[in-house]
Protein backbone atom coordinates (compact mmCIF):
# COMPACT_ATOMS: atom_id res chain seq x y z
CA UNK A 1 34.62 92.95 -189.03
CA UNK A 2 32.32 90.65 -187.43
CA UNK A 3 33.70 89.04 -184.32
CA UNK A 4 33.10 85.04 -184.88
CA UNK A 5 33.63 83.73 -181.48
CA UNK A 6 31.33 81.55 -179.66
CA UNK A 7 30.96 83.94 -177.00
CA UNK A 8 30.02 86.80 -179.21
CA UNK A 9 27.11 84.64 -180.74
CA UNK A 10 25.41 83.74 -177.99
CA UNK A 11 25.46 87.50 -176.75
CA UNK A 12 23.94 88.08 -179.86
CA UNK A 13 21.31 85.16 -179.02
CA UNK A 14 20.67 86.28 -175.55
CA UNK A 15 20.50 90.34 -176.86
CA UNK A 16 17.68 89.52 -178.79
CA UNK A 17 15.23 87.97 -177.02
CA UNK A 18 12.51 90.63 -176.09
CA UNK A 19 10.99 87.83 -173.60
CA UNK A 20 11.28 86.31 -169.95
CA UNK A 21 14.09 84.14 -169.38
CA UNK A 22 16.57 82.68 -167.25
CA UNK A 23 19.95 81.42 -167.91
CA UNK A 24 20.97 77.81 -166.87
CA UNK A 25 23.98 75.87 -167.73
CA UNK A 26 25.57 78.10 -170.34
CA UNK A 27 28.89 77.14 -170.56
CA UNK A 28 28.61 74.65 -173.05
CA UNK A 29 27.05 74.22 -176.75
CA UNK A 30 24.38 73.41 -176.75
CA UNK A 31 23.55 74.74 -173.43
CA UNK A 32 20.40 75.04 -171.41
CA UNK A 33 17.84 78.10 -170.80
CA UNK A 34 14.54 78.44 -169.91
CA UNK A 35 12.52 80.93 -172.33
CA UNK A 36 8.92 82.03 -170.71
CA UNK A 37 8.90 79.37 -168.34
CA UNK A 38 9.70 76.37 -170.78
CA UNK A 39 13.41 74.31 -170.95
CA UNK A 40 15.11 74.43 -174.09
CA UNK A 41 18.66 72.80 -175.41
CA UNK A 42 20.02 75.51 -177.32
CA UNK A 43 22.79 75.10 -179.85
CA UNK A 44 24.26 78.15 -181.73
CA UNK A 45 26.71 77.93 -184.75
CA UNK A 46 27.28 80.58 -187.41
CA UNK A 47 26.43 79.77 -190.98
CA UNK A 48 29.51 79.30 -193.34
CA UNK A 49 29.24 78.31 -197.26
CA UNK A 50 29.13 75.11 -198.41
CA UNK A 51 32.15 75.31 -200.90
CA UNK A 52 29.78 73.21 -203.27
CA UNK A 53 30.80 73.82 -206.42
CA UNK A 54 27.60 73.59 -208.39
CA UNK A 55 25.31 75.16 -205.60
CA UNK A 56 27.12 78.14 -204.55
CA UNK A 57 24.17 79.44 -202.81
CA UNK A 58 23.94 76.94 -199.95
CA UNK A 59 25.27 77.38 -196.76
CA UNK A 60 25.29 75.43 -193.98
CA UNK A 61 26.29 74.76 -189.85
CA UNK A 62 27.52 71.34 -188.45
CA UNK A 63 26.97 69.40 -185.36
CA UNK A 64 30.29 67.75 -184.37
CA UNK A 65 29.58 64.23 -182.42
CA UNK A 66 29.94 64.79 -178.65
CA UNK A 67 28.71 63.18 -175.46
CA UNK A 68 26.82 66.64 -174.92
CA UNK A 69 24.01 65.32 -177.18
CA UNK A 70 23.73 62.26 -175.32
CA UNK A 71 20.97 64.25 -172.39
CA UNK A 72 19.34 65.59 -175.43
CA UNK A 73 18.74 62.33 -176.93
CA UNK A 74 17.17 60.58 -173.95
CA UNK A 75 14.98 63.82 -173.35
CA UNK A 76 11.56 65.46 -173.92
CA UNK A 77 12.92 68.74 -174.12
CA UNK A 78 12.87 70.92 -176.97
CA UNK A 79 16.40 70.84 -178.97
CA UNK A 80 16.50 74.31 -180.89
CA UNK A 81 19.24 74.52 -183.32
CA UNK A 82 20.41 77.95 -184.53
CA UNK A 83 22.88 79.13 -187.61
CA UNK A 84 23.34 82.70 -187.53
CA UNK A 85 24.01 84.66 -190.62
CA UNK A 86 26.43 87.81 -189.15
CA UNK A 87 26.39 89.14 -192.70
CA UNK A 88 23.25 89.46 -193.40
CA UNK A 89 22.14 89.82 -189.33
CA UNK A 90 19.80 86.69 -189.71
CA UNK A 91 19.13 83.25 -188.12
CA UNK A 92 18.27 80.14 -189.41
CA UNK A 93 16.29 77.35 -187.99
CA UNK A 94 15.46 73.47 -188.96
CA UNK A 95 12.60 71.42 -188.76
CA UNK A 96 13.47 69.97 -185.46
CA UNK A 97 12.07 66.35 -186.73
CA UNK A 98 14.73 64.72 -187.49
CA UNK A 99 17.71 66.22 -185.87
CA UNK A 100 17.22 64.50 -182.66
CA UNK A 101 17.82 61.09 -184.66
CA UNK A 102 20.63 62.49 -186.70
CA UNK A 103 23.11 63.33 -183.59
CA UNK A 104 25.71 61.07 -183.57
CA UNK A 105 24.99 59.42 -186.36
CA UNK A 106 28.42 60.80 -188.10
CA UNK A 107 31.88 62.80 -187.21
CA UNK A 108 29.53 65.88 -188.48
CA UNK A 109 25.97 66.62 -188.98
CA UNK A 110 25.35 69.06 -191.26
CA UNK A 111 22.33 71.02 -191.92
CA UNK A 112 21.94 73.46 -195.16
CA UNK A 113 20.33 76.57 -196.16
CA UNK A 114 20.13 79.18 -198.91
CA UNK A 115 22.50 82.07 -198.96
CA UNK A 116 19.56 83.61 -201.45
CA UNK A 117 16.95 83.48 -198.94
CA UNK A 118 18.91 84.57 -196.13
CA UNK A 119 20.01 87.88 -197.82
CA UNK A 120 16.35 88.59 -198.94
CA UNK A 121 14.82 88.29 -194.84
CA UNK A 122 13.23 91.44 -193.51
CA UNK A 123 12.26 92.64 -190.34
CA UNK A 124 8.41 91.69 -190.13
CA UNK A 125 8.06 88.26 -191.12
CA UNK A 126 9.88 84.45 -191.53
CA UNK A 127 11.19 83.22 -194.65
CA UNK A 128 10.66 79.54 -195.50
CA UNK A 129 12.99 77.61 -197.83
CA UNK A 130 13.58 73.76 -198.75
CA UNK A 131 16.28 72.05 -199.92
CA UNK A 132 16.37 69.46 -202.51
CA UNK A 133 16.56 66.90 -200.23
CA UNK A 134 13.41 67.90 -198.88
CA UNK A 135 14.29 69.15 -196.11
CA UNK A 136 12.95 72.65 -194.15
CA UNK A 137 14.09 75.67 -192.60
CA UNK A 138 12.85 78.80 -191.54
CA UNK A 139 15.10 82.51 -191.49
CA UNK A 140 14.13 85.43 -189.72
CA UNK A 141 15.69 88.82 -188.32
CA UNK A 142 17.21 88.99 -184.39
CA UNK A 143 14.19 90.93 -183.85
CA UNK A 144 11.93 87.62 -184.20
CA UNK A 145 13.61 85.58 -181.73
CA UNK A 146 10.77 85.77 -179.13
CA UNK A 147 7.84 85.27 -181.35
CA UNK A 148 10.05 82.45 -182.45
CA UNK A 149 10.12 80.87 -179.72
CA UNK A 150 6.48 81.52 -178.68
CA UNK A 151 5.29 79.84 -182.19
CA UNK A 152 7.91 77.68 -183.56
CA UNK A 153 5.68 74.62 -182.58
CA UNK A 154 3.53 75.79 -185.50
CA UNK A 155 6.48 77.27 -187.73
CA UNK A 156 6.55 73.77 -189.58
CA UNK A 157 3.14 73.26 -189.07
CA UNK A 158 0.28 72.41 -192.01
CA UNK A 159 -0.74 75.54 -193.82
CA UNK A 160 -4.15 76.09 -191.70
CA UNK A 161 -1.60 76.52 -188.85
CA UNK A 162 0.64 78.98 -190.83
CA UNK A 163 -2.39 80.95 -191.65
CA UNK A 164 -3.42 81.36 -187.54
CA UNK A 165 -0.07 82.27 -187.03
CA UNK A 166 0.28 85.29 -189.58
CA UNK A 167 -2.97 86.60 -187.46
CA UNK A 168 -0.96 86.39 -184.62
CA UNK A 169 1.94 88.02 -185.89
CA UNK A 170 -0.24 91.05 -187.37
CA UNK A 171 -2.70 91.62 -184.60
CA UNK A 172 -2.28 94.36 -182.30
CA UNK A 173 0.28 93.64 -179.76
CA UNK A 174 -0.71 95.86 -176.75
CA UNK A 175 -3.71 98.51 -176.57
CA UNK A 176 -3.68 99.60 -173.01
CA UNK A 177 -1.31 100.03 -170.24
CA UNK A 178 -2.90 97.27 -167.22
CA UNK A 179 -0.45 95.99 -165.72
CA UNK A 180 -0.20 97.05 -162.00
CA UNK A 181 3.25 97.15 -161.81
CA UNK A 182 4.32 99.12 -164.55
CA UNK A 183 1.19 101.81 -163.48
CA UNK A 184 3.14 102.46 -160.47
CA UNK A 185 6.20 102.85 -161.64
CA UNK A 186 4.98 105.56 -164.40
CA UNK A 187 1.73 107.42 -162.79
CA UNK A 188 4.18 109.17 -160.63
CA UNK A 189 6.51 110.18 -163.96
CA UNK A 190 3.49 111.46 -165.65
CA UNK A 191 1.94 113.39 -162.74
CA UNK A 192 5.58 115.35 -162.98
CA UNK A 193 4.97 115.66 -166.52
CA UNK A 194 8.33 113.16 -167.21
CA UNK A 195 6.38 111.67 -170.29
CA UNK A 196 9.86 110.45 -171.98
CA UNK A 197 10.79 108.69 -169.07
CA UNK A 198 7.92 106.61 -169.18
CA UNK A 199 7.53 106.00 -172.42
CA UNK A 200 10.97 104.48 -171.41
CA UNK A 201 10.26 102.38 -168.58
CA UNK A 202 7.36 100.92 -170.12
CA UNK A 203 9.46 100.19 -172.98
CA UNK A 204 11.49 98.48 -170.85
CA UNK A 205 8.82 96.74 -169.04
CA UNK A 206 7.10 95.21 -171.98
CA UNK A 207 9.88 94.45 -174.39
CA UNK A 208 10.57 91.56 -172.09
CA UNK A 209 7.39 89.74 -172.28
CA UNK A 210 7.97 90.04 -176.25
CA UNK A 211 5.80 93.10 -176.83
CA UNK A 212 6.91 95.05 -179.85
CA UNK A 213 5.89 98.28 -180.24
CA UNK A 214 7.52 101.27 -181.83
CA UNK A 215 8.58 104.67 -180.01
CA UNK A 216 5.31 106.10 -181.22
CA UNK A 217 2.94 103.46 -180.39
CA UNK A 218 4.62 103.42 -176.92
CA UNK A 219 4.27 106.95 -176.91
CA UNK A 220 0.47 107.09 -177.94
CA UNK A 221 -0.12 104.30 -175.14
CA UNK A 222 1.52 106.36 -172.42
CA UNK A 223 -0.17 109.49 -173.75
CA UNK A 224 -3.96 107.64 -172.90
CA UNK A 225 -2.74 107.16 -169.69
CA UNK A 226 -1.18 110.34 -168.86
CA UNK A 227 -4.74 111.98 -170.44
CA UNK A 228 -6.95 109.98 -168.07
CA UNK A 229 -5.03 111.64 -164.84
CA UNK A 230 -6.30 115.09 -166.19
């Protein structure tokens, strides 16, 4: 059984993301990081069902009033808010429009999604969905949490934007190890033969500036290297 505690979830958050980042105030919700060198207000909160008795499929997180939103409100920072799905191992994000101008505004604000699209998310792309009130949100496996973050300014952008972005998303990712500093820490592995080792390392090594490769294509990538010292 899934364990629902705060603390769990934001392992969960931080366990995800394949990217550069450092941790700042974290002891509260929403809390503060900084994701590839840009400041974020992050607040987590799993999804639970409505209980709406003639929409069964929505589900929904709320944003208790709190004097924590009040540095938010006055601020240029991004405010990313985050359900999380345990069930069906997916989070859910909101067009961050209007949420800014909704904290406060009530004991709870509450903000809805679709039980039917977050059951139906895969691994390789977001899911958009709208609720009758108009509003949008966007679900998408732990495994997009950095390209997330590195494109969610053009998540709930006009289509021509959307387009650009599935481009990004299906381009090649990485087809040549350059990097100085993972070269030196695997041209001494491969000139002992220790191939699995650094297909490891550079595993490692990329995976936190979001690359996303699979044991294979890492493999094939050390292999060209490990080729050109023969």
């Amino acid at each position: 059984m899934t364990d629902l505690s705060r603390k769990n979830l934001k392992s969960i958050f931080i366990s995800s993301l394949k990217c550069e980042f450092e941790y700042k105030q974290t002891d509260l919700n929403p809390f503060t990081i900084k994701i590839t060198g840009i400041d974020y207000f992050i607040f987590l909160k799993y999804l639970t069902p409505a209980y709406f008795k003639d929409s069964p499929d929505v589900s929904r997180i709320q944003l208790p009033s709190s004097n924590h939103y009040d540095a938010i409100m006055n601020s240029d920072t991004p405010f990313i808010v985050l359900g999380y799905d345990p069930k069906h191992d997916v989070f859910v994000n909101w067009e961050p429009g209007e949420i800014k101008e909704r904290l406060n505004a009530r004991k709870n604000v509450s903000l809805y999604s679709r039980t039917s699209i977050q059951s139906k998310t895969d691994d390789s792309k977001f899911a958009f969905g709208m609720l009758k009130s108009g509003g949008k949100f966007i679900a998408f496996k732990p495994n997009l949490l950095s390209t997330f973050f590195k494109h969610h300014d053009l998540l709930y952008s006009d289509q021509k934007h959307l387009n650009n972005l599935d481009e990004i998303l299906s381009s090649p990712k990485l087809d040549k190890l350059e990097d100085p500093r993972i070269l030196a820490d695997i041209i001494p592995l491969l000139k002992e033969n220790r191939i699995l080792e650094a297909v490891n390392s550079c595993s490692e090594f990329y995976s936190k500036k979001g690359y996303e490769l699979s044991f294979s294509e890492w493999f094939e990538l050390v292999k060209k290297t490990y080729d050109n010292l023969h």
